[in-house]
N, C-alpha and C. Protein backbone atom coordinates (compact mmCIF):
# COMPACT_ATOMS: atom_id res chain seq x y z
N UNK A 1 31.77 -41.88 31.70
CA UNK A 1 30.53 -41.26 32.12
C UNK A 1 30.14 -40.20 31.09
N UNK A 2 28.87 -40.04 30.72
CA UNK A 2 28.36 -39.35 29.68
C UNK A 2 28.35 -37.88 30.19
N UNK A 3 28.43 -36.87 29.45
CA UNK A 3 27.89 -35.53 30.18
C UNK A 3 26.85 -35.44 29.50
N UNK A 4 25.61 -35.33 30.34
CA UNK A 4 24.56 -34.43 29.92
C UNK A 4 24.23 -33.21 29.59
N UNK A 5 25.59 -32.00 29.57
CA UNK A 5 25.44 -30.75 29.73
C UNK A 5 24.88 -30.60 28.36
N UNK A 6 24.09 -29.97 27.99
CA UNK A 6 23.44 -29.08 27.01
C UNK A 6 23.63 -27.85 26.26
N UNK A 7 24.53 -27.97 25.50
CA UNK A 7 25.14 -26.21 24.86
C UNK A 7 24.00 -25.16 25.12
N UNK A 8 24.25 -24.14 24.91
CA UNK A 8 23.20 -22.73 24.91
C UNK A 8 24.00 -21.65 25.02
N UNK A 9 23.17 -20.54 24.53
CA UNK A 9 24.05 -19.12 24.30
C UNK A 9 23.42 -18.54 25.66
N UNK A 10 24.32 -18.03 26.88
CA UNK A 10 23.73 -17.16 28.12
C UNK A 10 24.68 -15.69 27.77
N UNK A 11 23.61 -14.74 27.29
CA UNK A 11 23.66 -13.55 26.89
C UNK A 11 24.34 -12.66 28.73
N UNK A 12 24.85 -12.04 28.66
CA UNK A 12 24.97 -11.15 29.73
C UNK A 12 24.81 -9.65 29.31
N UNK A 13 23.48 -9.17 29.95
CA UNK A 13 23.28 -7.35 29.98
C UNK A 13 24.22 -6.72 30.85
N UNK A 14 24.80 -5.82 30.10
CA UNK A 14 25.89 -4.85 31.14
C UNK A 14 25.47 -3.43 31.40
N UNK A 15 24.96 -3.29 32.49
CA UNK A 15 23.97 -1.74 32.75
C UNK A 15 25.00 -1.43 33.68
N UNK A 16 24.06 -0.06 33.79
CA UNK A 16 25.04 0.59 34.84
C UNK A 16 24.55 0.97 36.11
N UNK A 17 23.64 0.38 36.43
CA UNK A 17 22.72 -0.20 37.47
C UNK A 17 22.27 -1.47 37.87
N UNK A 18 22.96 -2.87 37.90
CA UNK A 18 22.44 -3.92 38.16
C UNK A 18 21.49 -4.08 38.87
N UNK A 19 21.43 -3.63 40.13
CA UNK A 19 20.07 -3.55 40.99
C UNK A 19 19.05 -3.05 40.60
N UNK A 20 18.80 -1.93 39.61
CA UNK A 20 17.65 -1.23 39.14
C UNK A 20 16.87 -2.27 38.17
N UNK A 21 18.19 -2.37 37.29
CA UNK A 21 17.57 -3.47 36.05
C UNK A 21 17.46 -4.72 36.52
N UNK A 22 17.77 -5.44 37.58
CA UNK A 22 17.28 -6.37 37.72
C UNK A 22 15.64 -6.23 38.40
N UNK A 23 15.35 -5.52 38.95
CA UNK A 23 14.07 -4.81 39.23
C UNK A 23 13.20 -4.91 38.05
N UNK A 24 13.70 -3.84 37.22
CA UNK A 24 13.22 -3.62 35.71
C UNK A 24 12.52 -4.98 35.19
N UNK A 25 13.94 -5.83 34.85
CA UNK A 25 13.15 -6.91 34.20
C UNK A 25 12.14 -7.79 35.09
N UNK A 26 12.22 -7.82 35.91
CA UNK A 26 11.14 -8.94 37.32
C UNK A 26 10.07 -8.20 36.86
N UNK A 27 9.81 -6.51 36.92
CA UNK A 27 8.65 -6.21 36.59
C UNK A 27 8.32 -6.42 35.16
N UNK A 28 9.06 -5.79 33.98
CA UNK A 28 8.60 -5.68 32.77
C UNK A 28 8.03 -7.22 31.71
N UNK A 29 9.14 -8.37 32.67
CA UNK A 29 9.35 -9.44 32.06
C UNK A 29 8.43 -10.50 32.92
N UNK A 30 8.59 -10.54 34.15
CA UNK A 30 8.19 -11.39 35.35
C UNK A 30 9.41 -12.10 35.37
N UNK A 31 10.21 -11.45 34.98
CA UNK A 31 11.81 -12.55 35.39
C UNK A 31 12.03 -12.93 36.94
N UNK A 32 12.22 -14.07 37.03
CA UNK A 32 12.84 -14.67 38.54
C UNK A 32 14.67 -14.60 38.48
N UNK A 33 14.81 -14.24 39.50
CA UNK A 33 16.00 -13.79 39.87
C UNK A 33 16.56 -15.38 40.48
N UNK A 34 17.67 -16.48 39.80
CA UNK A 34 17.69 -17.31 40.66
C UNK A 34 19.25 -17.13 41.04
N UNK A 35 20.22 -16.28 40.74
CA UNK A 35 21.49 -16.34 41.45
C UNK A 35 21.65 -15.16 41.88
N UNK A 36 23.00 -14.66 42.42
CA UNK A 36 23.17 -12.91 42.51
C UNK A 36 24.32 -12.55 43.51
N UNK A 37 25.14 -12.01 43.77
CA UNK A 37 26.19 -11.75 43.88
C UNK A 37 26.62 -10.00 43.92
N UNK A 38 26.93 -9.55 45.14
CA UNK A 38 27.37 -8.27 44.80
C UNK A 38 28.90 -8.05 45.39
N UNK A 39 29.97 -7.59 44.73
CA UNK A 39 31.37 -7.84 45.55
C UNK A 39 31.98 -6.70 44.77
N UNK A 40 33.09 -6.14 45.86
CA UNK A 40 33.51 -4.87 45.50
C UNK A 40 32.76 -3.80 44.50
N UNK A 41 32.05 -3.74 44.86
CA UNK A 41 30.79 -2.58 43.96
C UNK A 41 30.28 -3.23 43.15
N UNK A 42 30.18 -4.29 42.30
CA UNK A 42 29.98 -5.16 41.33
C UNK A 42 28.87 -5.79 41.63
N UNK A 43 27.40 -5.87 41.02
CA UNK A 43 26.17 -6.66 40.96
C UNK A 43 26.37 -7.26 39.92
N UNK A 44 25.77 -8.82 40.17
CA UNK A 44 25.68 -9.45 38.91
C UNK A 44 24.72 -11.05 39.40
N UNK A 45 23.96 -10.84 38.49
CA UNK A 45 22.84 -11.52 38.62
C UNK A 45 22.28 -12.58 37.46
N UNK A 46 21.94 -13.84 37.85
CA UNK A 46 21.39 -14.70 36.68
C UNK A 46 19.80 -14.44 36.75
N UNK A 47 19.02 -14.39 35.94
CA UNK A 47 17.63 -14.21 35.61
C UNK A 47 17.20 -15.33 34.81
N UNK A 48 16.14 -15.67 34.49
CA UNK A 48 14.98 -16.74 33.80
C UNK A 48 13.88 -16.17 33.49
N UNK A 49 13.45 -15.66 32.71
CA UNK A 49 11.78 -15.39 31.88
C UNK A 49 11.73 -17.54 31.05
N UNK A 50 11.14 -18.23 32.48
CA UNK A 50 10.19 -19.17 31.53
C UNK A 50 11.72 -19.86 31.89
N UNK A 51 11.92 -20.57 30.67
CA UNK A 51 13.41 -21.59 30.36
C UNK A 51 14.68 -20.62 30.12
N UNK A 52 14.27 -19.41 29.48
CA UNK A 52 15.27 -18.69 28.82
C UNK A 52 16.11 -17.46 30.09
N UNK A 53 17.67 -18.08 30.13
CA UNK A 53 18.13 -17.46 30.98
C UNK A 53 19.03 -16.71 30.02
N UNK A 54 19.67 -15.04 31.02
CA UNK A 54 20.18 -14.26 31.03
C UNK A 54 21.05 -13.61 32.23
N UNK A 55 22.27 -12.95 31.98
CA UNK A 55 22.84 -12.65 33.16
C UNK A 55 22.65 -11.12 33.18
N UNK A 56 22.55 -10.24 34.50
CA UNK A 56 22.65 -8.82 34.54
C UNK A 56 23.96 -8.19 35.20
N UNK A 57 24.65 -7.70 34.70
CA UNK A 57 25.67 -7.33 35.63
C UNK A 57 26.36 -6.01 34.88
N UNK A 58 26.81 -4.89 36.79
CA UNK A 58 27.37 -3.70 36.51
C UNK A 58 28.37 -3.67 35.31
N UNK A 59 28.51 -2.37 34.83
CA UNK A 59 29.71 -2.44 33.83
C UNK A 59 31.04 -2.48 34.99
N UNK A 60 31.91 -2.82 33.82
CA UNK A 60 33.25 -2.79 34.45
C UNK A 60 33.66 -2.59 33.62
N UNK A 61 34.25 -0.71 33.30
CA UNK A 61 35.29 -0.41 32.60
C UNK A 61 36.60 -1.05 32.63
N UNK A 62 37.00 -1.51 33.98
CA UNK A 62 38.50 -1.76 33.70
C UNK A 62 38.54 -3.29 33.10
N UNK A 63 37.44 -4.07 32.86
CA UNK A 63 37.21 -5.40 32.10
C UNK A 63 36.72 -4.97 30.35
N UNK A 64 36.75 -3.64 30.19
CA UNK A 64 36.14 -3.24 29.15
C UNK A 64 34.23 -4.11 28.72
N UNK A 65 33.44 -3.76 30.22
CA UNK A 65 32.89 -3.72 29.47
C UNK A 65 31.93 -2.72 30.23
N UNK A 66 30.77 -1.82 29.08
CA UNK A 66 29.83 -0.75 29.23
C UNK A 66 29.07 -1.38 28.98
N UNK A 67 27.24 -0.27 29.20
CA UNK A 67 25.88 -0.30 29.06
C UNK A 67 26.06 0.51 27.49
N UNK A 68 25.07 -0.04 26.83
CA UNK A 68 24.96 0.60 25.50
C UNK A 68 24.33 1.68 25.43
N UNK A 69 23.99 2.20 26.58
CA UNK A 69 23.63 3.76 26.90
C UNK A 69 25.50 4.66 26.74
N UNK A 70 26.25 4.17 27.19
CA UNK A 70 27.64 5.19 26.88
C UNK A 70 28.57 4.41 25.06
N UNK A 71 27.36 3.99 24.53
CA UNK A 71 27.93 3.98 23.20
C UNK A 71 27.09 4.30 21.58
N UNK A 72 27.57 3.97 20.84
CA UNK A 72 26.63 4.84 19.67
C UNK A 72 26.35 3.32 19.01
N UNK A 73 25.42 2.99 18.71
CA UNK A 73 24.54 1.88 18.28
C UNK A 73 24.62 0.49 19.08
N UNK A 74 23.86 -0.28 18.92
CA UNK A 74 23.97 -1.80 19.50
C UNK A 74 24.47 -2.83 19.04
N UNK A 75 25.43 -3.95 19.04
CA UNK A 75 25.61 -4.70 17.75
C UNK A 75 24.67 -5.97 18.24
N UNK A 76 23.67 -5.95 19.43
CA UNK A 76 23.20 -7.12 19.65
C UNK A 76 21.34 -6.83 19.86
N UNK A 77 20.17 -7.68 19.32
CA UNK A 77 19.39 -7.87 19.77
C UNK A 77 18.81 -8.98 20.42
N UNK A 78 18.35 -8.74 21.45
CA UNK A 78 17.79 -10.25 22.75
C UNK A 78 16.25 -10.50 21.98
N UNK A 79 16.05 -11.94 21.52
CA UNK A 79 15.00 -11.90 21.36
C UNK A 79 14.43 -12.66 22.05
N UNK A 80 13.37 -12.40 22.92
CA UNK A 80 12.33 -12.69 24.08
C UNK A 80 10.90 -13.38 23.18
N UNK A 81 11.60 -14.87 23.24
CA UNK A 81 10.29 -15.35 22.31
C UNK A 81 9.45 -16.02 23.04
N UNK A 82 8.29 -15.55 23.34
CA UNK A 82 7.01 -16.26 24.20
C UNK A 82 5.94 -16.73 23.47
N UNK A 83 4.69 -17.59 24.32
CA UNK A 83 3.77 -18.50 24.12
C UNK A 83 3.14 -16.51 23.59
N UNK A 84 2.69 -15.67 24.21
CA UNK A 84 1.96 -14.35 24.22
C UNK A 84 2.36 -12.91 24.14
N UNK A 85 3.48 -12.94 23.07
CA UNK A 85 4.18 -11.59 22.81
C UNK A 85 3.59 -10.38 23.09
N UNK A 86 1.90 -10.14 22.97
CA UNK A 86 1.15 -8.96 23.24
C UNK A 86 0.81 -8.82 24.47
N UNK A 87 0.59 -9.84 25.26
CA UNK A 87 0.86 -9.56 26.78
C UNK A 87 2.32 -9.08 27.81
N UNK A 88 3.41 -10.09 27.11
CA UNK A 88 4.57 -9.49 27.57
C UNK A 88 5.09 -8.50 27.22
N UNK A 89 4.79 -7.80 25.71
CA UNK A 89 5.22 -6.16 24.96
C UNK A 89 3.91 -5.31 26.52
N UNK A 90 2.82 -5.67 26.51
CA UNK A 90 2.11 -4.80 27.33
C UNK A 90 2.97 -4.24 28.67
N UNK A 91 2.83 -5.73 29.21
CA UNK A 91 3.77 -5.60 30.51
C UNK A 91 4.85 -5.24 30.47
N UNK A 92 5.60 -5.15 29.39
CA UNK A 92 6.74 -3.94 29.44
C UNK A 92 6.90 -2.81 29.32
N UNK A 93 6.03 -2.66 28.30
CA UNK A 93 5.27 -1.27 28.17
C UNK A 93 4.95 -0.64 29.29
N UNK A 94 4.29 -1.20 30.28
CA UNK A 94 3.40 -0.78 31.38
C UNK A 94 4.99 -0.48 32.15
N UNK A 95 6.12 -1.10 32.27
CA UNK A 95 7.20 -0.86 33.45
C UNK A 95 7.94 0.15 32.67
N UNK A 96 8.05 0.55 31.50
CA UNK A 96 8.68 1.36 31.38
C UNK A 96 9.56 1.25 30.06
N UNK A 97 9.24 0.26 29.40
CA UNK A 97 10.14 0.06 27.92
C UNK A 97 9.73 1.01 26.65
N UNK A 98 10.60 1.36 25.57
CA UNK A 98 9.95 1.72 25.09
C UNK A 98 9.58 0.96 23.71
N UNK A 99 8.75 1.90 22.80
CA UNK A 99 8.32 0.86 21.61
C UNK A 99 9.31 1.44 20.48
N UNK A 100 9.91 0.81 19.40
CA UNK A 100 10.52 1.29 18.54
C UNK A 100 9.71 1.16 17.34
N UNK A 101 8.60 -0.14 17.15
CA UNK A 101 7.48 -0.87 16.40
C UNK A 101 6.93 -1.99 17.42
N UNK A 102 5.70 -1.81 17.21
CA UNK A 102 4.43 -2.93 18.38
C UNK A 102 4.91 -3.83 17.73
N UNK A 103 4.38 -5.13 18.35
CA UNK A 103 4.09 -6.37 18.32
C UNK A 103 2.79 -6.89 16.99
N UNK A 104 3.33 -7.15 16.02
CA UNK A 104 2.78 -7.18 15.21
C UNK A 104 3.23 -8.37 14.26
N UNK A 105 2.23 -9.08 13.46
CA UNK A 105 2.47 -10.05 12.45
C UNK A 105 3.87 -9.56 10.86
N UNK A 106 4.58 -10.15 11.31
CA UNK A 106 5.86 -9.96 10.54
C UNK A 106 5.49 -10.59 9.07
N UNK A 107 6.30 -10.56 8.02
CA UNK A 107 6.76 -10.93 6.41
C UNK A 107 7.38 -12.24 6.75
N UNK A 108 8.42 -12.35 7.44
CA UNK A 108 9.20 -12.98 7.85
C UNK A 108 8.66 -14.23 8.52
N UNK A 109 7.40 -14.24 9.02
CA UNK A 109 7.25 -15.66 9.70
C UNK A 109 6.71 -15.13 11.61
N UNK A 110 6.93 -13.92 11.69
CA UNK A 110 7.09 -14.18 13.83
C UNK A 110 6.31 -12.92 13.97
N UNK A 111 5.28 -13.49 14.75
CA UNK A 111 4.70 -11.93 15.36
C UNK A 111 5.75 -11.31 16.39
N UNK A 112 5.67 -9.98 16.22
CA UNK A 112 7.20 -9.89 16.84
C UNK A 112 7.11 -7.96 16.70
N UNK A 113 7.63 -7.61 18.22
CA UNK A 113 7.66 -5.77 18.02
C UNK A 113 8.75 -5.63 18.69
N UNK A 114 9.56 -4.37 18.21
CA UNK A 114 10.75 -3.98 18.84
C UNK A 114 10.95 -3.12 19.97
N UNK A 115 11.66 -3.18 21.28
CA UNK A 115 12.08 -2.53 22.01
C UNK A 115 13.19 -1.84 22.81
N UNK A 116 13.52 -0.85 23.30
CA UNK A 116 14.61 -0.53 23.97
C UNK A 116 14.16 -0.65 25.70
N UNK A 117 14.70 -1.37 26.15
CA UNK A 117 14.93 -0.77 27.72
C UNK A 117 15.53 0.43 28.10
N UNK A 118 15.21 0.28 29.43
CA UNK A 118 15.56 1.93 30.13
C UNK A 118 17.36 1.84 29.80
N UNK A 119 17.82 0.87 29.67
CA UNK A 119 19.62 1.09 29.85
C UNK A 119 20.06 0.65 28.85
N UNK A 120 19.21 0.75 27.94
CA UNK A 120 19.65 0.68 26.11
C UNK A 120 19.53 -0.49 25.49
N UNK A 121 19.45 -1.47 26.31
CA UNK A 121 19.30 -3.57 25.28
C UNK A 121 17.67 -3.04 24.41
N UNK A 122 18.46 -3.80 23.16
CA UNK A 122 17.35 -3.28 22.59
C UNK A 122 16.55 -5.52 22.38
N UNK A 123 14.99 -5.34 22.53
CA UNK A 123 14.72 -6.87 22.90
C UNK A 123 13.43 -6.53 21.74
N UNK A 124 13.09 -8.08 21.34
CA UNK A 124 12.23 -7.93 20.23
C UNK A 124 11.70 -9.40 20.95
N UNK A 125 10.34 -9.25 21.17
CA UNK A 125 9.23 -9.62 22.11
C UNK A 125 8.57 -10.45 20.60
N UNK A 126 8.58 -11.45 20.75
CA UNK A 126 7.58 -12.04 19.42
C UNK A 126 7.33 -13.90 19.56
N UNK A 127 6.90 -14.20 18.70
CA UNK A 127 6.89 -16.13 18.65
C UNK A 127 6.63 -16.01 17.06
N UNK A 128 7.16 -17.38 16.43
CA UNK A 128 7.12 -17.96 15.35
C UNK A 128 5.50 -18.11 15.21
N UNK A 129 5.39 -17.77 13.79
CA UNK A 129 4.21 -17.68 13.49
C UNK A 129 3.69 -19.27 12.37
N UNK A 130 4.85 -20.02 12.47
CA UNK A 130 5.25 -21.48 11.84
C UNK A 130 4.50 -22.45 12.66
């Protein structure tokens, strides 16, 4: 029997609020919330903006892992590539993200602007300009 499964990278955000940020992104993103789970203090949640899924879930120091709010730089950026990057940078804008650089026509090929969320993921909102 064949498997149909399909490789893909599912990123997991580690805040220190799962319930807030999953809030966060439904508003900033229009993310749908389709799994979720809360057990011994622990939230953790699967999300979808469109096709592109992501997981949200509390830190757990004793699993080593934190929100990049209790560390000094990021080694990861999420990039949130849509049909309308200047509508979805708006609508994040509008919930509360901030701008590091707008949404703007890149060198590189991708209209594309940088952001931090409220709990430190830093996400770069853009589409191929190919």
């Amino acid at each position: 029997m064949e498997n149909n499964f399909k490789a893909h990278i599912l990123p997991t955000l580690t805040v220190n609020n799962a319930l807030v940020a999953i809030a966060f992104y439904q508003q900033a993103f229009g993310a749908k919330a389709l799994t979720g789970n809360t057990a011994e203090g622990h939230t953790v949640g699967v999300l979808a903006v469109n096709e592109a899924l992501f997981v949200v879930a509390d830190e757990s120091p004793e699993n080593g892992t934190t929100g990049p709010d209790k560390q000094t730089g990021v080694s990861v950026r999420i990039g949130l590539m849509v049909s309308d990057p200047d509508a979805v940078a708006k609508q994040a804008v509008d919930a509360g993200i901030t701008t590091v650089y707008p949404v703007a026509d890149q060198d590189y090929g991708y209209r594309l602007g940088h952001f931090i969320d409220p709990f430190g993921h830093h996400w770069e909102i853009g589409k191929p300009l190919f």
